[in-house]
N, C-alpha and C. Protein backbone atom coordinates (compact mmCIF):
# COMPACT_ATOMS: atom_id res chain seq x y z
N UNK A 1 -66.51 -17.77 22.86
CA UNK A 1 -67.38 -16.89 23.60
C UNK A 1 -67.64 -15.63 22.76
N UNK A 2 -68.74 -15.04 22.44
CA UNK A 2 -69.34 -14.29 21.49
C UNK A 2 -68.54 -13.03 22.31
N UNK A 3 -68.50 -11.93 21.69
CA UNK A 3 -68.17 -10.40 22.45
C UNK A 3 -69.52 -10.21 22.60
N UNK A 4 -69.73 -9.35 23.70
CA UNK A 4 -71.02 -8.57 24.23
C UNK A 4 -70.85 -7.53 24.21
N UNK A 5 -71.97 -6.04 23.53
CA UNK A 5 -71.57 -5.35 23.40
C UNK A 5 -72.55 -4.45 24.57
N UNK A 6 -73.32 -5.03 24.97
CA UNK A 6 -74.22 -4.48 26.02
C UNK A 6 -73.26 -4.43 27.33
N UNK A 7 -71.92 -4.66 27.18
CA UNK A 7 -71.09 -4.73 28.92
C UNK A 7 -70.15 -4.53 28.27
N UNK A 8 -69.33 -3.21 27.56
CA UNK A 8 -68.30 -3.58 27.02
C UNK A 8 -66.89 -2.92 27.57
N UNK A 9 -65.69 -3.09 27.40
CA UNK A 9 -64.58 -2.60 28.11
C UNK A 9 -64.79 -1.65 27.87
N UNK A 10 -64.18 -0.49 28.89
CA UNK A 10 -63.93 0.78 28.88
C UNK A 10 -62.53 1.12 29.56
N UNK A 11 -61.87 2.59 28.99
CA UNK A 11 -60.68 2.95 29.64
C UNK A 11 -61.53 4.02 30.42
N UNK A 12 -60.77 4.24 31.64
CA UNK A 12 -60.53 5.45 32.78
C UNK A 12 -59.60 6.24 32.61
N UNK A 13 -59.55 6.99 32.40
CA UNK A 13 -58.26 7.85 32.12
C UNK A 13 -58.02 9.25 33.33
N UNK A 14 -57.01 9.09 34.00
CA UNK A 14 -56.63 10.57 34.90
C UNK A 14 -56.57 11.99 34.25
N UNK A 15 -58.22 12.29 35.49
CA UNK A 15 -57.94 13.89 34.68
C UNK A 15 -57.01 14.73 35.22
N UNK A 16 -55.75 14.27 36.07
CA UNK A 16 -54.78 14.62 36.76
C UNK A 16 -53.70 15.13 35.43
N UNK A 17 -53.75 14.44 34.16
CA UNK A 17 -52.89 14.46 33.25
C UNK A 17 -51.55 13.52 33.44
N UNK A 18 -52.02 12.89 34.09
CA UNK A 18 -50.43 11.92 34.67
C UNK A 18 -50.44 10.64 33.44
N UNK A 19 -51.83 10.66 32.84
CA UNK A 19 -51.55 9.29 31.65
C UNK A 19 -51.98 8.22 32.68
N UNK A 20 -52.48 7.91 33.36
CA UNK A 20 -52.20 6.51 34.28
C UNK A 20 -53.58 6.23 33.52
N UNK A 21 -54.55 4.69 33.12
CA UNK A 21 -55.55 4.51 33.12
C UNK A 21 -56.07 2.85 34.12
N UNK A 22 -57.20 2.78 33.87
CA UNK A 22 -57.87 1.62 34.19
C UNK A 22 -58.54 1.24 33.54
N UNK A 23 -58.96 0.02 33.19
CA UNK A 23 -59.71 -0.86 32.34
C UNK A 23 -60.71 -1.22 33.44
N UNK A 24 -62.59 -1.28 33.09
CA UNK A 24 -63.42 -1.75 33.57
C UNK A 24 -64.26 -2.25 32.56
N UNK A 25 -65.34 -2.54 32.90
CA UNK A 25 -66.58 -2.85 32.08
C UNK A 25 -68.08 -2.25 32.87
N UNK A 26 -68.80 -2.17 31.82
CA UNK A 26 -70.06 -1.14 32.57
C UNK A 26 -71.25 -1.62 31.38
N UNK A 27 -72.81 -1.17 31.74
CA UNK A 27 -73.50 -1.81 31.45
C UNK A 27 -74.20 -0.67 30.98
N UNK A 28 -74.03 -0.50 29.46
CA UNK A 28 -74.51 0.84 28.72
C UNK A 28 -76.28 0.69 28.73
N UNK A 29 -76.81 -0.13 29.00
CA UNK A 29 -78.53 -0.17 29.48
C UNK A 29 -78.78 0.55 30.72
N UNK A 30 -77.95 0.46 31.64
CA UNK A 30 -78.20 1.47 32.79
C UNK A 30 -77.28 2.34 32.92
N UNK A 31 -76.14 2.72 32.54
CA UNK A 31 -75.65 4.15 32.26
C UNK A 31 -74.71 4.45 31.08
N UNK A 32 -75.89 4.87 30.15
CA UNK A 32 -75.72 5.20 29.40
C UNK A 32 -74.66 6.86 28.76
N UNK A 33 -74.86 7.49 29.72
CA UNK A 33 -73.46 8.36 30.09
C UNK A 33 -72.28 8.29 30.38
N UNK A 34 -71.25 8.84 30.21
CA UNK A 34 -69.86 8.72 30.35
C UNK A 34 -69.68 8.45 31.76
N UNK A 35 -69.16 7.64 32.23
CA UNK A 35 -68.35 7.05 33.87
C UNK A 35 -67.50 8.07 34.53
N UNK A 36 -67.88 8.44 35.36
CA UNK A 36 -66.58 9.34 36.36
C UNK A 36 -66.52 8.43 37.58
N UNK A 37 -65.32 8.03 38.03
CA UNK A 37 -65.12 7.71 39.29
C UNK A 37 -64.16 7.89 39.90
N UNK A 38 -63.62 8.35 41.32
CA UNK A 38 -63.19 8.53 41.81
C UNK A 38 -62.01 7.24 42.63
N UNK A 39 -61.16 7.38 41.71
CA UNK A 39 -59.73 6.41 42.28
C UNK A 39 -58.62 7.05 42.31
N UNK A 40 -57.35 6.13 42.66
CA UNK A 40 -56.26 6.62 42.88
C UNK A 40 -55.56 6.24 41.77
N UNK A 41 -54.32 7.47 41.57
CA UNK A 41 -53.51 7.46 40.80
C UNK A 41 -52.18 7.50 41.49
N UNK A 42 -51.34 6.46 40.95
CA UNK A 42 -50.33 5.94 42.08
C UNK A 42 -49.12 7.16 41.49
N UNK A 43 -48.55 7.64 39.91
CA UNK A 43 -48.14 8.92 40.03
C UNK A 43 -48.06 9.52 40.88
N UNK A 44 -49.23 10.39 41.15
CA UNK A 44 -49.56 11.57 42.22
C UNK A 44 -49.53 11.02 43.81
N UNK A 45 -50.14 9.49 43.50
CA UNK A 45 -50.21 9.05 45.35
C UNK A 45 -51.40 10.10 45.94
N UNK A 46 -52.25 10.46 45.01
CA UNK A 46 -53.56 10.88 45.18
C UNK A 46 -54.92 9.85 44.61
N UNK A 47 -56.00 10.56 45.57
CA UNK A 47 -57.02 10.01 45.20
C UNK A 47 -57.78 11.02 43.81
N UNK A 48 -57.93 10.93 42.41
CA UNK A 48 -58.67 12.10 41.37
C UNK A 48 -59.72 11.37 40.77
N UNK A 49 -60.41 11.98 39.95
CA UNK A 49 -61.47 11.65 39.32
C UNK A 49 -60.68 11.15 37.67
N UNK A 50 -61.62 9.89 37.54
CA UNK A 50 -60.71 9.02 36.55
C UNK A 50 -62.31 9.40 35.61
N UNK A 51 -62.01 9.95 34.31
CA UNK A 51 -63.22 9.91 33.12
C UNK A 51 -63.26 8.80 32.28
N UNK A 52 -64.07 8.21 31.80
CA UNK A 52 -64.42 7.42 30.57
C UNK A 52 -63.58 7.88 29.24
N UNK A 53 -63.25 7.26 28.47
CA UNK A 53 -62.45 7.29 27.43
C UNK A 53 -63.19 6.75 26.53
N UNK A 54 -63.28 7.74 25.30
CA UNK A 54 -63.68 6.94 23.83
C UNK A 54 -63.20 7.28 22.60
């Protein structure tokens, strides 16, 4: 299976500073900007805003 680079993995990283991340994939043709989303970080046992990593 070829790699695709039009959908490619990305890390999430806590801007909590706790180190925790997530692995997704996203589709740099329609957002082409860095990812913020809002998940939980089991550390804190809060819900924070997780940034794109590069």
């Amino acid at each position: 299976m070829a790699r695709n680079d039009l959908r490619p993995v990305i890390k999430l990283k806590s801007t909590a500073g706790t180190g925790h991340t997530y692995v997704t994939r996203k589709n740099r043709r329609n957002h082409p900007d860095r990812l913020t989303l809002r998940k939980y970080d089991p550390t804190i046992r809060q819900h924070v805003l997780f940034r794109e990593e590069r």
